[in-house]
C-alpha atoms as a PDB file:
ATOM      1  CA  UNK A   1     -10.245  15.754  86.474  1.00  0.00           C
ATOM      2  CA  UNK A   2      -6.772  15.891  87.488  1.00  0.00           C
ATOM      3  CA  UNK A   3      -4.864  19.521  88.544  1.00  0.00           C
ATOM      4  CA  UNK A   4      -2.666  20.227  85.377  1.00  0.00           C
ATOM      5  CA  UNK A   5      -5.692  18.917  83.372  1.00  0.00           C
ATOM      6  CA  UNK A   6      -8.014  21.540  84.768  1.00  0.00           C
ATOM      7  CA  UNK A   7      -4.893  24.060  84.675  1.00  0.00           C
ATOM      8  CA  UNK A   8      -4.808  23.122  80.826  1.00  0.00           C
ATOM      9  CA  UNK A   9      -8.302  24.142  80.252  1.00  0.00           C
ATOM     10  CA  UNK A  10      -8.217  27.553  81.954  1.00  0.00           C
ATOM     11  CA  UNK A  11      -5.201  28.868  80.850  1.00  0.00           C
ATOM     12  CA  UNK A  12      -6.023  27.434  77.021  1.00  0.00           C
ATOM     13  CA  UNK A  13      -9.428  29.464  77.465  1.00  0.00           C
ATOM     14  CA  UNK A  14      -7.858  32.578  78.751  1.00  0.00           C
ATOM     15  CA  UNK A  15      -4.697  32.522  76.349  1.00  0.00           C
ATOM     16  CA  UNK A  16      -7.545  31.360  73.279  1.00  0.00           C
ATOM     17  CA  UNK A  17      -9.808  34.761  74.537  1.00  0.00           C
ATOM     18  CA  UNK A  18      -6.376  37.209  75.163  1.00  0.00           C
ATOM     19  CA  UNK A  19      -4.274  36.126  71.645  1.00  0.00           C
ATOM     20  CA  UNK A  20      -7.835  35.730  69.727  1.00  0.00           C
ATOM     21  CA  UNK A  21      -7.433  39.178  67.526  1.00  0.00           C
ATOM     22  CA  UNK A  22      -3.454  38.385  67.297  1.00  0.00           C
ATOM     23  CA  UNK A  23      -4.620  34.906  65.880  1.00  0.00           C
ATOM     24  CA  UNK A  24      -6.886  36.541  63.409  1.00  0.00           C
ATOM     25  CA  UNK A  25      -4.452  39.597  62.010  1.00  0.00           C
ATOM     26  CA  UNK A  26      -1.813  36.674  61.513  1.00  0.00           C
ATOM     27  CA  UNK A  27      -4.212  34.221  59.612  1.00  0.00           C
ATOM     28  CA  UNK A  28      -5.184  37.322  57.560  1.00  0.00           C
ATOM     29  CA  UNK A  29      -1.157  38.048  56.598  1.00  0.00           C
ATOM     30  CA  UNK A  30      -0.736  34.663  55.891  1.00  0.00           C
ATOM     31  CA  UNK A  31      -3.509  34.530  53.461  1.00  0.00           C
ATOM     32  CA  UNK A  32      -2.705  38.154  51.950  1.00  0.00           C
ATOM     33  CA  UNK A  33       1.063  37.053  51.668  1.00  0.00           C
ATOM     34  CA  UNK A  34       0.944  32.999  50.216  1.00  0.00           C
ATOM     35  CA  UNK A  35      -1.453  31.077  48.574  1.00  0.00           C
ATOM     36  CA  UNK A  36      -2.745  28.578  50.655  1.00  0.00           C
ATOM     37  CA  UNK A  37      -5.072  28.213  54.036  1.00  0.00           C
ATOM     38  CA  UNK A  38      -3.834  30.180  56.995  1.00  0.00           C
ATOM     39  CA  UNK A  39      -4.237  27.029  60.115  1.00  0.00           C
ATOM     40  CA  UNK A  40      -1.762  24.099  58.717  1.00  0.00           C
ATOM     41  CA  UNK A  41      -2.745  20.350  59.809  1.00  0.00           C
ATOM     42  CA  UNK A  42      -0.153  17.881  60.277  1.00  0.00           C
ATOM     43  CA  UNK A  43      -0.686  14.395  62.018  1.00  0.00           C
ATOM     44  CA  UNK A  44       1.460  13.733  65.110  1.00  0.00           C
ATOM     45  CA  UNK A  45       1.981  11.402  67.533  1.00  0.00           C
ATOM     46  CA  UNK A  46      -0.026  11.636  70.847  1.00  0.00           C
ATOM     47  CA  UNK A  47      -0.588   9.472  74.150  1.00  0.00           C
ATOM     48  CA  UNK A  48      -0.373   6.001  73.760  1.00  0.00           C
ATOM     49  CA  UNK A  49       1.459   6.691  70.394  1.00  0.00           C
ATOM     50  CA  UNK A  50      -2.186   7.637  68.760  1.00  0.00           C
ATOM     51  CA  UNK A  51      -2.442  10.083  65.912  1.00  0.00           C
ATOM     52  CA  UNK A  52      -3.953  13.131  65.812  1.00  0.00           C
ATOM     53  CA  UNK A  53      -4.083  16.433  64.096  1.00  0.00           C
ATOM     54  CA  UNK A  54      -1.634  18.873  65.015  1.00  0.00           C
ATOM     55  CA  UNK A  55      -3.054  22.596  64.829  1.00  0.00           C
ATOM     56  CA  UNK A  56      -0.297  25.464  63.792  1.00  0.00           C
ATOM     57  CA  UNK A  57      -0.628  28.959  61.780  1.00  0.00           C
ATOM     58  CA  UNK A  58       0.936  28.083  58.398  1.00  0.00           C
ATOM     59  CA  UNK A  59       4.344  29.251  58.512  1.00  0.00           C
ATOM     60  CA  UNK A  60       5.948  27.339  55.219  1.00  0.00           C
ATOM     61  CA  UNK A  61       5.165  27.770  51.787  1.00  0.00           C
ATOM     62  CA  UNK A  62       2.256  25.660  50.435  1.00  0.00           C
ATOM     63  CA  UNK A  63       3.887  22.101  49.374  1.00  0.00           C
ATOM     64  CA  UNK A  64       6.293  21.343  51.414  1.00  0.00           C
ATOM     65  CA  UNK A  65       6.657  18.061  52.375  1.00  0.00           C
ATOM     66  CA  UNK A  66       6.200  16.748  55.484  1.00  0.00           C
ATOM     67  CA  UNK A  67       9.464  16.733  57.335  1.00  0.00           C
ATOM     68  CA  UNK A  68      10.574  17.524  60.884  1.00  0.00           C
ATOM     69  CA  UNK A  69      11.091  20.897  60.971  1.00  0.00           C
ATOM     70  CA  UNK A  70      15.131  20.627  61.593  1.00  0.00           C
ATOM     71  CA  UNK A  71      15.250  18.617  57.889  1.00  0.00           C
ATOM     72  CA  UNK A  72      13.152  21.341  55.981  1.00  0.00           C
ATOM     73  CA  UNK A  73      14.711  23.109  53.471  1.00  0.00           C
ATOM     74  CA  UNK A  74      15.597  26.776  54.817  1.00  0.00           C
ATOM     75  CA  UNK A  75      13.746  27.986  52.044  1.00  0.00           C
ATOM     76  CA  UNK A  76      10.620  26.873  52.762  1.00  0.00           C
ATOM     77  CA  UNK A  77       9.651  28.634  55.481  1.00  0.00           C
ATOM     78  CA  UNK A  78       7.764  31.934  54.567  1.00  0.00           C
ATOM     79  CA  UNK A  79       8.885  35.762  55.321  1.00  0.00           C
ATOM     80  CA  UNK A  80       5.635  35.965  57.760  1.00  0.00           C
ATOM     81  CA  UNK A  81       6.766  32.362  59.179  1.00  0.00           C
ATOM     82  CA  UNK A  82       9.825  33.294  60.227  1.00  0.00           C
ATOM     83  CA  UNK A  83       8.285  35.800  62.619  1.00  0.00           C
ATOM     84  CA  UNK A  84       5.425  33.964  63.474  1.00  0.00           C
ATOM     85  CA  UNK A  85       8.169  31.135  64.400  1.00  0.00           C
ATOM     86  CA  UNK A  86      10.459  33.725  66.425  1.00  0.00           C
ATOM     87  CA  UNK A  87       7.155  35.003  68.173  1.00  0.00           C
ATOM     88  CA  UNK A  88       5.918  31.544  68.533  1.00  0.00           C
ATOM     89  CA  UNK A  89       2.784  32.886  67.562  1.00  0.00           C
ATOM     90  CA  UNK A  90       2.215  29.621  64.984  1.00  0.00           C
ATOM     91  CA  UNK A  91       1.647  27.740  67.899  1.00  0.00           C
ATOM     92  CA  UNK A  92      -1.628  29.539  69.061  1.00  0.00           C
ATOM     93  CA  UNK A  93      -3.971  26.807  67.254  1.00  0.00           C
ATOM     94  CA  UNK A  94      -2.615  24.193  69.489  1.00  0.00           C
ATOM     95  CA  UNK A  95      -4.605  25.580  72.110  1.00  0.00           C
ATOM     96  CA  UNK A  96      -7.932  24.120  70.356  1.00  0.00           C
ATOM     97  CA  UNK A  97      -5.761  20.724  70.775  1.00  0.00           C
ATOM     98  CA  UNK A  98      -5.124  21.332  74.566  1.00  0.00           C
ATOM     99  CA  UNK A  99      -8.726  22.294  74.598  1.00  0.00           C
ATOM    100  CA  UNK A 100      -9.492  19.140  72.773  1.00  0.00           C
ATOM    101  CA  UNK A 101      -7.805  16.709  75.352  1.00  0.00           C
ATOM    102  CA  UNK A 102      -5.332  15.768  72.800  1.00  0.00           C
ATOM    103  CA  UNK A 103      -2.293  17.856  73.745  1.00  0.00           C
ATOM    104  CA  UNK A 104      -1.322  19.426  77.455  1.00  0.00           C
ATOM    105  CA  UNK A 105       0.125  23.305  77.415  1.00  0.00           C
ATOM    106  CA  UNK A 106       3.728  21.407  78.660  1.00  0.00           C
ATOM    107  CA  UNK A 107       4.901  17.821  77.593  1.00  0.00           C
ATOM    108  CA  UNK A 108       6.860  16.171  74.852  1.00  0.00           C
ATOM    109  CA  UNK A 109       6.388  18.255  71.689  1.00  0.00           C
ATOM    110  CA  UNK A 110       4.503  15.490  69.279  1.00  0.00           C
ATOM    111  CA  UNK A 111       6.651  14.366  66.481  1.00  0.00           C
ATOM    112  CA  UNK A 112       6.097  13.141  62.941  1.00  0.00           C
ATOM    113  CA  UNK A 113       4.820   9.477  62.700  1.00  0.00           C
ATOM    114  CA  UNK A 114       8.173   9.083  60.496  1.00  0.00           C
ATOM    115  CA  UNK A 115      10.411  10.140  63.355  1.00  0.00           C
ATOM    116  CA  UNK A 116      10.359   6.793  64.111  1.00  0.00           C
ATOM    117  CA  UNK A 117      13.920   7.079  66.057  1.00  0.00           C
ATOM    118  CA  UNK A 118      12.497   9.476  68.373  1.00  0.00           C
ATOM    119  CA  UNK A 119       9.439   7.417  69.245  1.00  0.00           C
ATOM    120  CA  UNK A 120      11.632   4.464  69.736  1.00  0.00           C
ATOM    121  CA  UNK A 121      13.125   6.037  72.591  1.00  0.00           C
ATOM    122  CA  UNK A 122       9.968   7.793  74.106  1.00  0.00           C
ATOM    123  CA  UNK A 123       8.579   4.678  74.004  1.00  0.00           C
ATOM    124  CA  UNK A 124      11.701   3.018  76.035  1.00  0.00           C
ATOM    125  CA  UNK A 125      11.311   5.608  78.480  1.00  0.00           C
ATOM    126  CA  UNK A 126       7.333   5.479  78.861  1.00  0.00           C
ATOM    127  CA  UNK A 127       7.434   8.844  77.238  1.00  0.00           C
ATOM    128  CA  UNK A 128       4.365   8.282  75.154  1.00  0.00           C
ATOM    129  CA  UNK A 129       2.184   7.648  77.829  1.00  0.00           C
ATOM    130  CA  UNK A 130       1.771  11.452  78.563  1.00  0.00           C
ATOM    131  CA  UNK A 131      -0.064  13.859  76.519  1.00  0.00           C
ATOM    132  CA  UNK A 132       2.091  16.110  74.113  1.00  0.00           C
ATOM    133  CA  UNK A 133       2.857  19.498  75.101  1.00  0.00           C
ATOM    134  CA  UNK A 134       2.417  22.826  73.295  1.00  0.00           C
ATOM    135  CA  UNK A 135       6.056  23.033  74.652  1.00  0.00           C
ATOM    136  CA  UNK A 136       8.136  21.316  76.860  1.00  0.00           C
ATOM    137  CA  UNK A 137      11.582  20.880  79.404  1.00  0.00           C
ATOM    138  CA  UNK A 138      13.344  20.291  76.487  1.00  0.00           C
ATOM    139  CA  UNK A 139      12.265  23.235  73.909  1.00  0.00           C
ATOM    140  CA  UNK A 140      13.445  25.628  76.822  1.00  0.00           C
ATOM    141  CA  UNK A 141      16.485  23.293  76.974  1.00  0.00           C
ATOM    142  CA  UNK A 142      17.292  24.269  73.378  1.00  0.00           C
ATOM    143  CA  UNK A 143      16.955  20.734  72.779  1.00  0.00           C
ATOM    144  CA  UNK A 144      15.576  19.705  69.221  1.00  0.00           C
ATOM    145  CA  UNK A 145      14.232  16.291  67.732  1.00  0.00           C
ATOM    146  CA  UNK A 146      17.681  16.405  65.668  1.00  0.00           C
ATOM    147  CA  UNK A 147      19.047  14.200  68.712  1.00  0.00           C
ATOM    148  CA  UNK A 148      15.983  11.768  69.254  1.00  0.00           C
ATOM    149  CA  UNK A 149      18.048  10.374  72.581  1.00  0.00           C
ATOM    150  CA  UNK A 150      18.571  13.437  74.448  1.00  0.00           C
ATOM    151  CA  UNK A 151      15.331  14.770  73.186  1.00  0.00           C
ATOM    152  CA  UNK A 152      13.700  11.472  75.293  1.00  0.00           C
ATOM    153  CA  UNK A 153      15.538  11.869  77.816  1.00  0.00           C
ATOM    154  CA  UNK A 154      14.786  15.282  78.724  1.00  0.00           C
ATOM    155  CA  UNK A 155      11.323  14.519  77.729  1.00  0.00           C
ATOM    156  CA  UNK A 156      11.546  11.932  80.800  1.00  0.00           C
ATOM    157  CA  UNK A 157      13.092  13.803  82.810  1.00  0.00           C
ATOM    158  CA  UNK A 158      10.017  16.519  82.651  1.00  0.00           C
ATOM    159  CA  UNK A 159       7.943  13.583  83.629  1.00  0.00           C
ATOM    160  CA  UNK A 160       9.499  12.806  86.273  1.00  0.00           C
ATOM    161  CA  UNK A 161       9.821  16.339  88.171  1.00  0.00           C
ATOM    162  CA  UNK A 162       6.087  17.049  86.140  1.00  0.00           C
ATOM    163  CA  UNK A 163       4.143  19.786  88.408  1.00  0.00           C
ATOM    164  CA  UNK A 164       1.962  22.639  87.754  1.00  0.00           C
ATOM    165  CA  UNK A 165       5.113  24.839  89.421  1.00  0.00           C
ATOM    166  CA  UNK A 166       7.518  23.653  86.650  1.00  0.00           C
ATOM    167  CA  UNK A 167       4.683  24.061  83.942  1.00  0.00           C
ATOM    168  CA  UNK A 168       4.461  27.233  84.776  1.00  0.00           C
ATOM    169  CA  UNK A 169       8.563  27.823  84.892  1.00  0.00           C
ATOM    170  CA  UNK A 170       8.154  26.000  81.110  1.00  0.00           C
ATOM    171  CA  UNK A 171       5.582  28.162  79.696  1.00  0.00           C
ATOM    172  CA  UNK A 172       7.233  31.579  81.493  1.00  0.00           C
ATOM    173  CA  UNK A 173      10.950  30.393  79.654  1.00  0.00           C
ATOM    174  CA  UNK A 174       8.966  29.526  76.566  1.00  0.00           C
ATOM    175  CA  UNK A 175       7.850  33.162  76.033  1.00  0.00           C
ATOM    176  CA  UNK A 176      10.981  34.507  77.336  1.00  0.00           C
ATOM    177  CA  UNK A 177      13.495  32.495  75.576  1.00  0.00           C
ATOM    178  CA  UNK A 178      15.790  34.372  73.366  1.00  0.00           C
END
């Protein structure tokens, strides 16, 4: 087992154990406040370009189609989402995928199978061979998957410079940003 591999699996643990009764007070909200199961599913594109599914707290009303979240409609994204989003707390599940082996706690955030610009470009820049990330050099970046070329090229610029030091700079500015 590599370093950020076995980093991965104890900080997932730990941050699974710590955020476990936030987790559970925000499934219950989303459940009192919107019809529809609290953890939302979504497959994504992994290593290698395999598919998996994508854990997240539900944070848009039951429905909505399946679109990068930059093309949603502002309107479908529920009252409790929007702070789950701000907080970042809808990310939580994808510990279980870190956990899993199917996504790393920094990396390229997985996109939509139909974001097929995006993986175009990863896959120029040997992007896909590393595990997604719960977040990544470009989310603190303020980069989006809006521009697919920047957003690879950022995304291979992490993997370049990758060590458990900038992980750690990644996941500090991802809970500090804003």
């Amino acid at each position: 087992m590599d370093a950020k591999r076995a980093f991965d699996l104890v900080v997932a643990a730990a941050m699974l154990v710590v955020t476990s009764p936030v987790l559970v007070v925000a499934m219950l909200v989303i459940r009192a406040t919107s019809p529809g199961p609290a953890i939302f599913s979504q497959v994504r594109v992994g290593r290698a370009g395999a598919l998996f599914a994508c854990h997240k707290l539900r944070t848009m009303h039951q429905g909505t189609p399946s679109l990068p979240t930059h093309e949603a409609p502002a309107n479908s994204v529920t009252a409790v989402g929007k702070v789950l989003r701000g907080t970042k707390i809808d990310e939580l599940p994808q510990l279980w995928n870190v956990l899993k082996g199917e996504m790393s706690l920094v990396g390229p955030r997985p996109c939509l199978p139909t974001q097929t610009e995006l993986i175009g470009h990863r896959r120029e820049l040997g992007v896909l061979q590393a595990l997604p990330g719960i977040t990544g050099l470009a989310q603190v970046r303020g980069i989006d998957m809006s521009d697919p070329k920047l957003c690879a090229e950022t995304d291979a610029e992490y993997l370049k410079t990758a060590s458990i030091g900038l992980d750690i700079r990644i996941l500090i500015g991802t809970i500090y940003r804003g």
